[in-house]
Protein backbone atom coordinates (compact mmCIF):
# COMPACT_ATOMS: atom_id res chain seq x y z
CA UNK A 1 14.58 -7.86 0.75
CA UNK A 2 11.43 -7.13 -0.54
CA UNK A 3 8.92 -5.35 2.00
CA UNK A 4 5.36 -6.13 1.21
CA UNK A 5 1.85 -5.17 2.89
CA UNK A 6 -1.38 -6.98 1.79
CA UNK A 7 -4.33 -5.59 1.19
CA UNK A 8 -7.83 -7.39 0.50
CA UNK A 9 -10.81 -7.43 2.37
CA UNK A 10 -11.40 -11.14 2.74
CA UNK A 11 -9.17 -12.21 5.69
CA UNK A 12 -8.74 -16.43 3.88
CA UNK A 13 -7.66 -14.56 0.93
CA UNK A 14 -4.79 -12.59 2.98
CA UNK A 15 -4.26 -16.02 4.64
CA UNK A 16 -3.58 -17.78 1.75
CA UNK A 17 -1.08 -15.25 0.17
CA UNK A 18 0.34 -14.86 3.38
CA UNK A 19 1.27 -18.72 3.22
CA UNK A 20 2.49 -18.72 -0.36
CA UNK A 21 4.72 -15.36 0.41
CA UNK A 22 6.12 -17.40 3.25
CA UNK A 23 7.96 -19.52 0.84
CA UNK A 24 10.22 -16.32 -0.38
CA UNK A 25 13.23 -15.81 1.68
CA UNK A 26 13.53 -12.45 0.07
CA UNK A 27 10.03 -11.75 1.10
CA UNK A 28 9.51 -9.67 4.10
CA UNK A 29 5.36 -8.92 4.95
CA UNK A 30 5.27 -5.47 6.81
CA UNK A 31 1.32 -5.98 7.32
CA UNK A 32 -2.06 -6.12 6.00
CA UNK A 33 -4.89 -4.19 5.94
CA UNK A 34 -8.99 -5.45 5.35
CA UNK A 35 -10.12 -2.00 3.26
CA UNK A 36 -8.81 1.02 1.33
CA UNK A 37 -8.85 3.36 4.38
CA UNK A 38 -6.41 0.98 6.43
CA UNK A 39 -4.44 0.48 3.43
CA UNK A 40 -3.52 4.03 2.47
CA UNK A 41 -2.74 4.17 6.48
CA UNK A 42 -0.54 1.00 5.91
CA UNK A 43 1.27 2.15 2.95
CA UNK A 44 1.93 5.67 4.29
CA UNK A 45 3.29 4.35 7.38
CA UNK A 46 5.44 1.36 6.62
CA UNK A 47 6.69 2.78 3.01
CA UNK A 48 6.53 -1.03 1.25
CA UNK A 49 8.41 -1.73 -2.06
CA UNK A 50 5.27 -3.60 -3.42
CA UNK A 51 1.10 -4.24 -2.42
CA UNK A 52 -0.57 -7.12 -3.16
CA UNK A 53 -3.86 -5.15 -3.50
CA UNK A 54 -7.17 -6.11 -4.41
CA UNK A 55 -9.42 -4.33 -6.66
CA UNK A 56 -13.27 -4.61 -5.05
CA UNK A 57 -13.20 -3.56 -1.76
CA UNK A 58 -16.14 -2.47 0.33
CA UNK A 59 -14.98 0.75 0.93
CA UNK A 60 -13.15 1.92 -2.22
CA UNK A 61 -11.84 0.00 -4.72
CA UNK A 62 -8.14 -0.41 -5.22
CA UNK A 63 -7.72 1.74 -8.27
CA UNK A 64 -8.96 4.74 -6.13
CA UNK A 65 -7.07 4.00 -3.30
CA UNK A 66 -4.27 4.05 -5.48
CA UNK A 67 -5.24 7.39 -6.71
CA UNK A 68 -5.17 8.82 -3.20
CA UNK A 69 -1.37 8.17 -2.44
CA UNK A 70 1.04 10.88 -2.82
CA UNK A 71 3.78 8.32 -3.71
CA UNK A 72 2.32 4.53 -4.74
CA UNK A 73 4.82 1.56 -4.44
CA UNK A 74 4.79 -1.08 -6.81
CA UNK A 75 1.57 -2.53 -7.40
CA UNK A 76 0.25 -6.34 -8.21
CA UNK A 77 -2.76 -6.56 -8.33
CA UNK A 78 -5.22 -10.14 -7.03
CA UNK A 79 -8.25 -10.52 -8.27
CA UNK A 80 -11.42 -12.86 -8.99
CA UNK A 81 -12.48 -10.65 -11.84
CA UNK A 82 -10.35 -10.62 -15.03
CA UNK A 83 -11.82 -7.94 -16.44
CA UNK A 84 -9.79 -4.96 -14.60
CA UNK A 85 -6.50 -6.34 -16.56
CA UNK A 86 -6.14 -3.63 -19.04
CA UNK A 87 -7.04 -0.67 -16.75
CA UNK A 88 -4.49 -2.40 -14.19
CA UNK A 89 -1.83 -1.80 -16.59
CA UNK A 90 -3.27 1.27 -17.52
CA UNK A 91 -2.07 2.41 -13.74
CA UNK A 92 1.47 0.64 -13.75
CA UNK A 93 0.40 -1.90 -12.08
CA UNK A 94 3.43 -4.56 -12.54
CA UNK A 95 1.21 -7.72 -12.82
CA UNK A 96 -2.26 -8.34 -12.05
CA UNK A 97 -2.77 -12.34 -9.92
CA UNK A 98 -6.20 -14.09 -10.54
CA UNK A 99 -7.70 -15.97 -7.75
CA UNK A 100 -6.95 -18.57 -6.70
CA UNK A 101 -3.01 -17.68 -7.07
CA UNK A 102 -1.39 -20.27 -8.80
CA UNK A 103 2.58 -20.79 -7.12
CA UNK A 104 4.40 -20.07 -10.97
CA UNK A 105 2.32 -16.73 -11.50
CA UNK A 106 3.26 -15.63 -7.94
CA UNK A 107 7.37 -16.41 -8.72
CA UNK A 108 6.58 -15.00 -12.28
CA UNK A 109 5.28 -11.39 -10.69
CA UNK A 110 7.23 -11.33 -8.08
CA UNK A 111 10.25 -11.79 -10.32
CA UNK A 112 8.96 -8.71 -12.35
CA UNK A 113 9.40 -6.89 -9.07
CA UNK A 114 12.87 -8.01 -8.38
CA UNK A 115 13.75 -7.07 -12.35
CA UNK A 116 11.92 -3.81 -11.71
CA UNK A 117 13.81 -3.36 -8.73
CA UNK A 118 17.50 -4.01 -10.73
CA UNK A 119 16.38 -1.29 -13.34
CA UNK A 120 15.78 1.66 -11.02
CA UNK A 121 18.86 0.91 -8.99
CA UNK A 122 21.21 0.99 -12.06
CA UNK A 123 19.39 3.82 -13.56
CA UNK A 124 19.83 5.94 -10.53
CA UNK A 125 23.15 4.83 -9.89
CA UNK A 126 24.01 5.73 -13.89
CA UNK A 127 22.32 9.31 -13.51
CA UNK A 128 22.78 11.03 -10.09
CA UNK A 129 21.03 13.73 -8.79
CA UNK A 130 20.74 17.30 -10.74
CA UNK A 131 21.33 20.26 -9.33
CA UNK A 132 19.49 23.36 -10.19
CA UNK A 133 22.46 24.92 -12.49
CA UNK A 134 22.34 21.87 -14.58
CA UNK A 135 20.48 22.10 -17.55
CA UNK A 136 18.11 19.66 -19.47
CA UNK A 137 17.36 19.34 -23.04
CA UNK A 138 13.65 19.09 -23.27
CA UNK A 139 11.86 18.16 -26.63
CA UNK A 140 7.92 18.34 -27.39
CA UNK A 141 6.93 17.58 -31.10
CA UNK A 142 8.77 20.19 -32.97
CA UNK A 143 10.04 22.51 -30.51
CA UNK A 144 12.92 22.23 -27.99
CA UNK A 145 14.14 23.94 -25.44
CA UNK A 146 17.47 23.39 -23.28
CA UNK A 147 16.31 24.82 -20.30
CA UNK A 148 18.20 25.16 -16.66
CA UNK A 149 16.60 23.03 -13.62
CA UNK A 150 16.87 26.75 -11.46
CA UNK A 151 13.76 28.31 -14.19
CA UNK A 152 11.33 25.09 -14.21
CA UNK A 153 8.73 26.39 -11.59
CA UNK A 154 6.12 23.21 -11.92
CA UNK A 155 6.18 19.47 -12.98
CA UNK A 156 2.58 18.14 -13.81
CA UNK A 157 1.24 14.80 -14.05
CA UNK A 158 -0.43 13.86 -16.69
CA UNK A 159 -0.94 10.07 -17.49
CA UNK A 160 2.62 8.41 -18.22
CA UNK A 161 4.13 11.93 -19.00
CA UNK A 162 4.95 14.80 -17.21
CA UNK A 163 3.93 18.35 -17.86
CA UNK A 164 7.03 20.78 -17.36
CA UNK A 165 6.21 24.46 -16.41
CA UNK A 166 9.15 27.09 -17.00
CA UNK A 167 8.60 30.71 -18.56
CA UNK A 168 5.36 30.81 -20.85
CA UNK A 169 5.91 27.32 -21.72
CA UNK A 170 4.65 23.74 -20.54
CA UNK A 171 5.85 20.89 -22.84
CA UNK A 172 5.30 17.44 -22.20
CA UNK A 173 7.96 14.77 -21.20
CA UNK A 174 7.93 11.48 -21.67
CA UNK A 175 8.57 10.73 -17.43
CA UNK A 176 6.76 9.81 -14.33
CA UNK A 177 6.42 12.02 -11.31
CA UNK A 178 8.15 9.02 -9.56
CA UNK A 179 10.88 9.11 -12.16
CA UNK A 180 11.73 12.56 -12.00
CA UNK A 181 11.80 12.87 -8.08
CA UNK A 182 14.52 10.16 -7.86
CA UNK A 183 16.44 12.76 -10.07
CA UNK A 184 15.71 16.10 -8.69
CA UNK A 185 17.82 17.80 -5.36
CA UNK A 186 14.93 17.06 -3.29
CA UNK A 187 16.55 20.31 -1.18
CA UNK A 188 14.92 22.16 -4.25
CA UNK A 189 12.41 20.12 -5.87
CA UNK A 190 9.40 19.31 -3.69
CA UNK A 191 6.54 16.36 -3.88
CA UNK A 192 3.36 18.80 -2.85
CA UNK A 193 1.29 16.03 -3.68
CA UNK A 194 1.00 12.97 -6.33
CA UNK A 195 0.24 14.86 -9.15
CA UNK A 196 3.01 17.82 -8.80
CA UNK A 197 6.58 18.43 -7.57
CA UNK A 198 7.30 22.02 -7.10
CA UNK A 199 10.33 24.44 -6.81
CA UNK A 200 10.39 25.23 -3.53
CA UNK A 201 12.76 28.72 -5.08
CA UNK A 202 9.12 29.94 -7.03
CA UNK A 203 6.81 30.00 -4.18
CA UNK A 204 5.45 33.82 -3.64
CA UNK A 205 2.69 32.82 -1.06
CA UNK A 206 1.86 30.00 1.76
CA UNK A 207 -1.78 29.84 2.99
CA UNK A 208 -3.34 26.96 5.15
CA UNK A 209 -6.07 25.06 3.35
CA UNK A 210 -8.74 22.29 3.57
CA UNK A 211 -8.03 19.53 5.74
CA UNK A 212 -4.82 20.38 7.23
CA UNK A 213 -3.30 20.91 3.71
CA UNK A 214 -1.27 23.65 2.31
CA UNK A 215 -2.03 26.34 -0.78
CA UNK A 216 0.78 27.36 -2.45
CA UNK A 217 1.29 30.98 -4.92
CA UNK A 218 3.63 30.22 -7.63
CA UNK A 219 5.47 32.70 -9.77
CA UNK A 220 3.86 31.95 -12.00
CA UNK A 221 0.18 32.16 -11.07
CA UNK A 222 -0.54 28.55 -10.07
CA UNK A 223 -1.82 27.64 -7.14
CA UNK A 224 -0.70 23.98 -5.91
CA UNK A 225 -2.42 22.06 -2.99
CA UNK A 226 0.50 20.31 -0.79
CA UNK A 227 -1.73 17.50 1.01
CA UNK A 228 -2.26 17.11 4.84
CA UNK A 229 0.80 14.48 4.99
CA UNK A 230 3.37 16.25 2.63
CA UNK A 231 2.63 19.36 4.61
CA UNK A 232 3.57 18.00 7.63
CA UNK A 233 7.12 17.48 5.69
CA UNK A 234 6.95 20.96 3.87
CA UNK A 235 6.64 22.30 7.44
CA UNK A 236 9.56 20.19 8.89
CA UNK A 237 11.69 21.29 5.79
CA UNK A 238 11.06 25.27 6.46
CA UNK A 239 11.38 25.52 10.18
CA UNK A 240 14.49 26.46 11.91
């Protein structure tokens, strides 16, 4: 079953997809929300497997909105303005719906999503999770490294790869955030926010920060902000 929320701020245009989505029996709508602020609450709160989101919103539009989640579910994107398409991509956005939908593009994307869907599953069935003594082979350009999970302090986003932080070094990996959580002992490996997962073994210092957030001292001199929601978690994780 797919779980879905909507978000768009023109309530016919909700309607409408509403309607079509209706026709799905693997389609389950979790709820909608009229504006960026509501959807980020929606998203947060329900954990979807896929937004129907549109891109100009009064508030903020949808690419920011998605830039504001710590974890972003799969993303289609509906829209009266075709000229977002290659930025939409450009965020992993699965497909991007013009208005009016059209009944085939709507089976066509959300077939993507199901597809999508298969992949992950038999990738993380194939892989398992790593523990901290097992050890990766990590390649950047020239240079590689075979490096155990226990000494990598810091993974970075950056774009489509991820910047890995062990000793002196910080080579980039060809892996999503997203991707490398689903791998990682999450006992050891923590989501601070959407751009970094941390080892929770390197941390030298704690300190509250803005907003109900968290400032974290790594071993290696970087300071990582856990956001207000993941360090309500964090918290939950370290208590007795």
């Amino acid at each position: 079953m797919l779980k879905v929320v909507l978000i768009d701020d023109e309530r016919l245009a909700r309607s409408e997809l509403r309607r079509m989505l209706e026709e799905f029996s693997d389609v389950e709508i979790l709820g909608e929300a009229a504006n960026s602020a509501e959807g980020i609450e929606k998203v947060e709160s329900l954990n979807p497997d896929l937004i129907f989101l549109d891109i100009q919103m009064p508030d903020k539009s949808g690419f920011e909105m998605l830039s504001q989640l710590d974890k972003a579910p799969h993303v289609i994107f509906v829209t009266a303005y075709d000229e977002y398409a290659l930025k939409a991509f450009d965020v992993n956005a699965l497909d991007y719906l013009m208005k009016p939908v059209e009944p085939q593009r709507l089976a066509e994307a959300l077939l993507k999503v199901r597809q999508k869907n298969e992949e992950e599953i038999l990738s993380y069935n194939n892989r398992g999770i790593l523990s901290e003594t097992d050890q990766v082979f990590v390649k950047d350009g020239e240079r590689c490294w075979f490096v155990r999970l226990s000494e990598v302090r810091l993974f970075e986003s950056v774009g489509n790869y991820a910047k890995v932080f062990f000793g002196n070094n910080k080579p980039l990996i060809l892996k999503s955030l997203n991707a490398l959580e689903e791998r990682l002992d999450e006992k050891v490996f923590f989501r601070a926010n959407r751009k970094h997962i941390i080892n929770l073994r390197m941390i030298e210092k704690i300190e509250p920060y803005f907003n109900g957030g968290l400032l974290l001292d790594l071993n290696g001199g970087e300071k990582i902000e856990v956001s207000r929601r993941q360090a309500v978690k964090f918290k939950e994780m370290m208590s007795l």
